[in-house]
Protein backbone atom coordinates (compact mmCIF):
# COMPACT_ATOMS: atom_id res chain seq x y z
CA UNK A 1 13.90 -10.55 0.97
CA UNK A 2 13.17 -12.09 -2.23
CA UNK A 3 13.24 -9.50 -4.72
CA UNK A 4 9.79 -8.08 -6.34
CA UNK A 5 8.88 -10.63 -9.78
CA UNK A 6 6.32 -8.72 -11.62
CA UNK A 7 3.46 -11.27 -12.67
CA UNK A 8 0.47 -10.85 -14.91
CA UNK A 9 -3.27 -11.79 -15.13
CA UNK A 10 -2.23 -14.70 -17.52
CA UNK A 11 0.33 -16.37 -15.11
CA UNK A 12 -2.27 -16.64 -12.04
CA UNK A 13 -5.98 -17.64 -11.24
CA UNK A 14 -7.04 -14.00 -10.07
CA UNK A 15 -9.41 -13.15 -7.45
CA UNK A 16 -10.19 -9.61 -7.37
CA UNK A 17 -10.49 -8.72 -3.45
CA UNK A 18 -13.29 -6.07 -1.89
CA UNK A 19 -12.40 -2.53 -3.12
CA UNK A 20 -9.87 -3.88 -6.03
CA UNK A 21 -12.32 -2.70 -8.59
CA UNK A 22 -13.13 -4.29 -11.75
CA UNK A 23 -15.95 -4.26 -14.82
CA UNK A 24 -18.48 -3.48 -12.45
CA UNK A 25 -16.57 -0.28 -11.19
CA UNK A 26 -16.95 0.20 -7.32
CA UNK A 27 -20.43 -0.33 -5.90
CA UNK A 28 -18.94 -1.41 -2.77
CA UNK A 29 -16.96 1.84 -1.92
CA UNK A 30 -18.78 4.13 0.88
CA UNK A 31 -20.22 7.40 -0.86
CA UNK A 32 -20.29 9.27 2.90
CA UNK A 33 -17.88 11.17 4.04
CA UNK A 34 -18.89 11.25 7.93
CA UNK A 35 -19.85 7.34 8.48
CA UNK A 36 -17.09 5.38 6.69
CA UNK A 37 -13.74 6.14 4.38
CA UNK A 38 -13.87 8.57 1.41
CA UNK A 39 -14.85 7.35 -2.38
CA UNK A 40 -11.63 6.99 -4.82
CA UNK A 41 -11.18 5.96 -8.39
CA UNK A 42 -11.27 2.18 -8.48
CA UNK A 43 -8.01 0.43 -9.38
CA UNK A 44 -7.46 0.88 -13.51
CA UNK A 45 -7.81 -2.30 -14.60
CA UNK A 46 -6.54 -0.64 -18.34
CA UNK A 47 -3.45 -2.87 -19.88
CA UNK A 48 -0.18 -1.61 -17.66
CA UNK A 49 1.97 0.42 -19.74
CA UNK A 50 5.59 -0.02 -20.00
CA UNK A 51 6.74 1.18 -16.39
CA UNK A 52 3.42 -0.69 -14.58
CA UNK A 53 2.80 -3.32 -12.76
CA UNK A 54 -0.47 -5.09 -13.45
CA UNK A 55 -0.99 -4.99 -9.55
CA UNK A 56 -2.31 -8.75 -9.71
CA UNK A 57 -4.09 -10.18 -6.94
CA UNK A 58 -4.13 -13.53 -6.15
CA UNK A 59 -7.21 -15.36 -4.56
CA UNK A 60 -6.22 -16.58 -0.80
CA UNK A 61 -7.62 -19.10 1.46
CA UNK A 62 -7.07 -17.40 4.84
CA UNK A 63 -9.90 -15.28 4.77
CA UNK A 64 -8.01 -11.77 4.79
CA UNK A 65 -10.53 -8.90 3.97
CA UNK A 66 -10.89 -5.15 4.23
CA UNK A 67 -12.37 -3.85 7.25
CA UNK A 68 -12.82 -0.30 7.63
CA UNK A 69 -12.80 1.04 11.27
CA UNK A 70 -14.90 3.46 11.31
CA UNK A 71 -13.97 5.13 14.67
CA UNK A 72 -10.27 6.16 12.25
CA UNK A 73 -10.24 9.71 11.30
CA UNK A 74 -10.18 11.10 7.95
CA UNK A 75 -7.83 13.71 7.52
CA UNK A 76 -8.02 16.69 5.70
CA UNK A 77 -5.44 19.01 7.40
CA UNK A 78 -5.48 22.75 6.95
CA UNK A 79 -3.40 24.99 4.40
CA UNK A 80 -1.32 27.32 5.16
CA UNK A 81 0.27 29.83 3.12
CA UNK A 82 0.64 27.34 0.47
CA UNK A 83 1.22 24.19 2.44
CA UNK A 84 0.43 21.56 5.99
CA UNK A 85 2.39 22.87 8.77
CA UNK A 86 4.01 19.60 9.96
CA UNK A 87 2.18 20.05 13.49
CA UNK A 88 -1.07 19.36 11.13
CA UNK A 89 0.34 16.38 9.54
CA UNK A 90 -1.68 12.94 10.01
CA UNK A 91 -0.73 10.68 13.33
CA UNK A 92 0.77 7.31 12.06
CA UNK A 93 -0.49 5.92 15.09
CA UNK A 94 -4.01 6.43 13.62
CA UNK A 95 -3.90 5.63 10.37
CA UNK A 96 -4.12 1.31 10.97
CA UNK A 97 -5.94 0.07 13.74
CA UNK A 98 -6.20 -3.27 15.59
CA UNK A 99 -9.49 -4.51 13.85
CA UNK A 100 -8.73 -3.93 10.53
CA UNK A 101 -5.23 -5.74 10.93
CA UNK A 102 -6.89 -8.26 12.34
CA UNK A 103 -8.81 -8.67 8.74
CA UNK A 104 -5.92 -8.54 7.15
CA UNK A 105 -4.10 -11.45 9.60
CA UNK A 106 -6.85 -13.58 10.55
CA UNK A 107 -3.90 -16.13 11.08
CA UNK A 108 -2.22 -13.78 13.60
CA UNK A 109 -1.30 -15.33 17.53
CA UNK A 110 -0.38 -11.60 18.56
CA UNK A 111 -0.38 -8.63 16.61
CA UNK A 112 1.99 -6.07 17.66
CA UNK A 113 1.20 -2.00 17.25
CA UNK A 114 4.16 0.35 17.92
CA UNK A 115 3.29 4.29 16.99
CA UNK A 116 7.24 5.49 17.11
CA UNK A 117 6.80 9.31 17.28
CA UNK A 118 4.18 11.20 15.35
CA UNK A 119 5.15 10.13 11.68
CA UNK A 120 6.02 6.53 11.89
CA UNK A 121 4.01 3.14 13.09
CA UNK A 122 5.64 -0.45 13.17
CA UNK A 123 3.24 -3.40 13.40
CA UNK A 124 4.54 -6.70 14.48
CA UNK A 125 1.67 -9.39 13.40
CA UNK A 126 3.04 -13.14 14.75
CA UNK A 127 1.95 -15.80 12.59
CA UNK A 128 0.79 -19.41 13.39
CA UNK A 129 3.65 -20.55 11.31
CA UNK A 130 6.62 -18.67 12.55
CA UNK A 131 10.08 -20.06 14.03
CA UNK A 132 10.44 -19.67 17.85
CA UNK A 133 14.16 -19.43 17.36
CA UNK A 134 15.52 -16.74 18.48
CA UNK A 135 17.35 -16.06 15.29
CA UNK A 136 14.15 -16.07 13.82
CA UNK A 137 13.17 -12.97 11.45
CA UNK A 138 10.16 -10.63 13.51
CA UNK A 139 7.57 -9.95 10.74
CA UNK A 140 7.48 -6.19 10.39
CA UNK A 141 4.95 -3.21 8.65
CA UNK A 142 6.71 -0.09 8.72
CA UNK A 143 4.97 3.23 7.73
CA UNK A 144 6.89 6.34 7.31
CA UNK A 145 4.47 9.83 6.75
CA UNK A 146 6.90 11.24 4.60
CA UNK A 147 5.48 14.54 3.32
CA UNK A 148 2.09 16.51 3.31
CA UNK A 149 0.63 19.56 1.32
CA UNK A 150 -1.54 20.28 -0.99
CA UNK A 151 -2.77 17.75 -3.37
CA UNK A 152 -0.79 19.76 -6.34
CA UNK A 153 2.28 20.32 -4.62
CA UNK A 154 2.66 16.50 -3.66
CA UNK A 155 1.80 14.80 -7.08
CA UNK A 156 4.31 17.62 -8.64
CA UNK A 157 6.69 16.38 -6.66
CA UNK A 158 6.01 12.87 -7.51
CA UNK A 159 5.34 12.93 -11.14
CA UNK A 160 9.14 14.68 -11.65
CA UNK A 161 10.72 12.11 -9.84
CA UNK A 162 9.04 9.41 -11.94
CA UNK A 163 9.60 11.36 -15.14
CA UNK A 164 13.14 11.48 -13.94
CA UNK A 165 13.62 7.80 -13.27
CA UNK A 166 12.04 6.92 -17.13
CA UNK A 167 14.28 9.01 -18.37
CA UNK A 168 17.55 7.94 -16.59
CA UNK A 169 16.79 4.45 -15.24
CA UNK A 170 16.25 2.67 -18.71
CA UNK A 171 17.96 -0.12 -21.00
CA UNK A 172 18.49 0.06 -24.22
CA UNK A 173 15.45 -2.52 -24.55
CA UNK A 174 13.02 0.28 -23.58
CA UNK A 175 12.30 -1.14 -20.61
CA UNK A 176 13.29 -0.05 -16.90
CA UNK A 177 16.37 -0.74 -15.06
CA UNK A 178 17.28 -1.12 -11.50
CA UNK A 179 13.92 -2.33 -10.26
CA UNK A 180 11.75 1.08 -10.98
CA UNK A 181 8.69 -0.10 -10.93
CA UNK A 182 5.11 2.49 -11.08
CA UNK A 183 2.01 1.36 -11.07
CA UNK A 184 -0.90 2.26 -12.49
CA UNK A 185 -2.53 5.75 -11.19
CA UNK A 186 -5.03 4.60 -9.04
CA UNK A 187 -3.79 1.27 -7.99
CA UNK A 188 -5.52 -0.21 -4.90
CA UNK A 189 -7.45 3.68 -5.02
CA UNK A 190 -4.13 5.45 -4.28
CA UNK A 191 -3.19 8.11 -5.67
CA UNK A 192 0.38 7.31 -6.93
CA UNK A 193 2.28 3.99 -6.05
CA UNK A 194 5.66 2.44 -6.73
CA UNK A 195 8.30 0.28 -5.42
CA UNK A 196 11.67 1.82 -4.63
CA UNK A 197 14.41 0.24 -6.41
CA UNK A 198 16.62 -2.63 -5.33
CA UNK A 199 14.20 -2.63 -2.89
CA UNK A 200 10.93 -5.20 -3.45
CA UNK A 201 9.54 -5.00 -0.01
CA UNK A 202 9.71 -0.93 0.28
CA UNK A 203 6.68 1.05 -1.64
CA UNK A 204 6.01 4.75 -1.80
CA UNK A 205 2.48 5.91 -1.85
CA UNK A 206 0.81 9.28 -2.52
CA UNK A 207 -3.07 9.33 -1.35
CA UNK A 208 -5.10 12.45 -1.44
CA UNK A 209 -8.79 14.16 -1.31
CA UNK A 210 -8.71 16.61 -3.88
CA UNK A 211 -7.19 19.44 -1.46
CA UNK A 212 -4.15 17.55 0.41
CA UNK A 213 -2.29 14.53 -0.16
CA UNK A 214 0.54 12.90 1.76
CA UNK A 215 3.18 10.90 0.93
CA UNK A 216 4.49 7.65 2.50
CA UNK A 217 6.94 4.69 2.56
CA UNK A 218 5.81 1.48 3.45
CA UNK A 219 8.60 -1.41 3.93
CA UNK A 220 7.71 -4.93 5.19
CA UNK A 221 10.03 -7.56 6.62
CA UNK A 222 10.19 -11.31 7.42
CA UNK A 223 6.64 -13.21 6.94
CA UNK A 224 8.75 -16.09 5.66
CA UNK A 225 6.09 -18.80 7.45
CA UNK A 226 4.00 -17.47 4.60
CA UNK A 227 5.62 -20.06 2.48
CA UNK A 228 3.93 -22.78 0.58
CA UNK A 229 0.80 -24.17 -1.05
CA UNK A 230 2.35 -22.74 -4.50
CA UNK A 231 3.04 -19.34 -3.20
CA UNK A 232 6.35 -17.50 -1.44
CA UNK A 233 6.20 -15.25 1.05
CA UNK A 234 6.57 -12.31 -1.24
CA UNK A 235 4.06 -13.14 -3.43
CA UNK A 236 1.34 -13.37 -0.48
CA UNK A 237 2.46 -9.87 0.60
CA UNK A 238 2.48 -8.57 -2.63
CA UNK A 239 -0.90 -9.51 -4.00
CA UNK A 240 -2.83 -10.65 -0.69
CA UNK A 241 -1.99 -8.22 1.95
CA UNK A 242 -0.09 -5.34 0.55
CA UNK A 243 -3.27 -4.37 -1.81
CA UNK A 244 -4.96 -4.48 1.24
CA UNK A 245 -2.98 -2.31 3.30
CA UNK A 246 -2.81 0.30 0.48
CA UNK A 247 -6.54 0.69 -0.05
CA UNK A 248 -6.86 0.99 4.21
CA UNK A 249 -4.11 3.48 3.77
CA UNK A 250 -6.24 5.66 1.01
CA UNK A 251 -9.34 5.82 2.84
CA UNK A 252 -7.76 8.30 5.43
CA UNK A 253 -7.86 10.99 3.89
């Protein structure tokens, strides 16, 4: 894949999607906990510091929107002795479901939805657009639950790895090297986010409650028929449907 070009408000017309947040804050977000997804910080619309990416999103003609399913759980697994036994952990399987990836690929022919074991889904949208070559690329959304605990013990883990990086991963410029990239706390109402390096299409994300958290990896893969009308295909998934699976992603818990 192409790798990730970090863009700015001034380069591109933006459209701020549902849930993105803005001057307004979040009037949108549900405030109950029992009939739709949890209330989090909107997204920090603050200048990016040095290490940030602006999260941009660009305005899109195919129609892709948030839609909550309601019938998803919200988890808030149990502590014990200091931590979420890993039979507690979230189900990958239920963290996405059919309807809302049909909001987010309103241009999908099939949409493929592959739970692999208890911590890892694969979704398989097919596009209008794709090659029916066989050598074609399958257009992939894998999510990896990497760790849960409490809310603490994952951010502290987090947090040191990113002070880390800052301190080892940069140029003499100032700036970061190898393609570290964090955004902003609170992009797309997670509660950390960043893109592994060398890597473009792979992000990790923390979202929490207050009293857990988890932590996940989320890679994507092909989508090249997402080409055109002044956009590539990592641009779409960066600022049309990635933002969208992130703030999906937050709401469960």
């Amino acid at each position: 894949m192409k790798r990730l070009a970090l863009l700015t408000a001034g380069v591109l017309a933006v459209s701020v999607l549902t849930g993105c947040g803005g001057s307004g804050g979040d009037a949108s977000s549900p405030t109950s906990t029992t009939d739709g997804p949890k209330p989090h910080e909107p997204y920090k619309t603050d200048k990016p510091g040095q290490w940030d990416s602006p999260g941009v999103v660009v305005a899109n003609k195919d129609g892709r929107k948030l839609v909550f399913d309601k019938k998803l759980p919200v988890y808030d697994p149990p502590i014990t002795d200091g931590g979420v036994a890993q039979s507690d952990w979230p189900v990958a399987g239920r963290l996405l479901s059919i309807k809302e990836l049909i909001g987010l690929f309103p241009d999908a022919t099939k949409i493929g939805f592959t739970p692999d074991g208890p911590t890892k889904l694969v979704v398989t949208p097919s596009l209008k657009g794709d090659s029916n070559s066989e050598n074609a690329t399958k257009n992939t959304i894998t999510i990896d639950i990497t760790s849960v605990g409490t809310e603490d013990s994952v951010l502290t883990a987090y947090d040191s790895k990113r002070s880390s990086d800052r301190t080892v991963y940069t140029d003499a410029g100032g700036k970061p090297s190898s393609g570290h990239t964090y955004y902003k706390d609170g992009a797309f109402k997670t509660q950390r986010l960043s893109i592994e390096p060398d890597d473009g299409d792979t992000y990790i994300v923390v979202i929490g409650n207050g009293r857990t958290a988890m932590q996940l990896k989320v890679a994507y893969d092909g989508f090249y028929s997402l080409d055109g009308d002044g956009f590539d295909s990592d641009t779409v998934m960066q600022q049309q449907i990635m933002p969208l699976i992130l703030q999906l992603l937050a709401a469960r818990m």
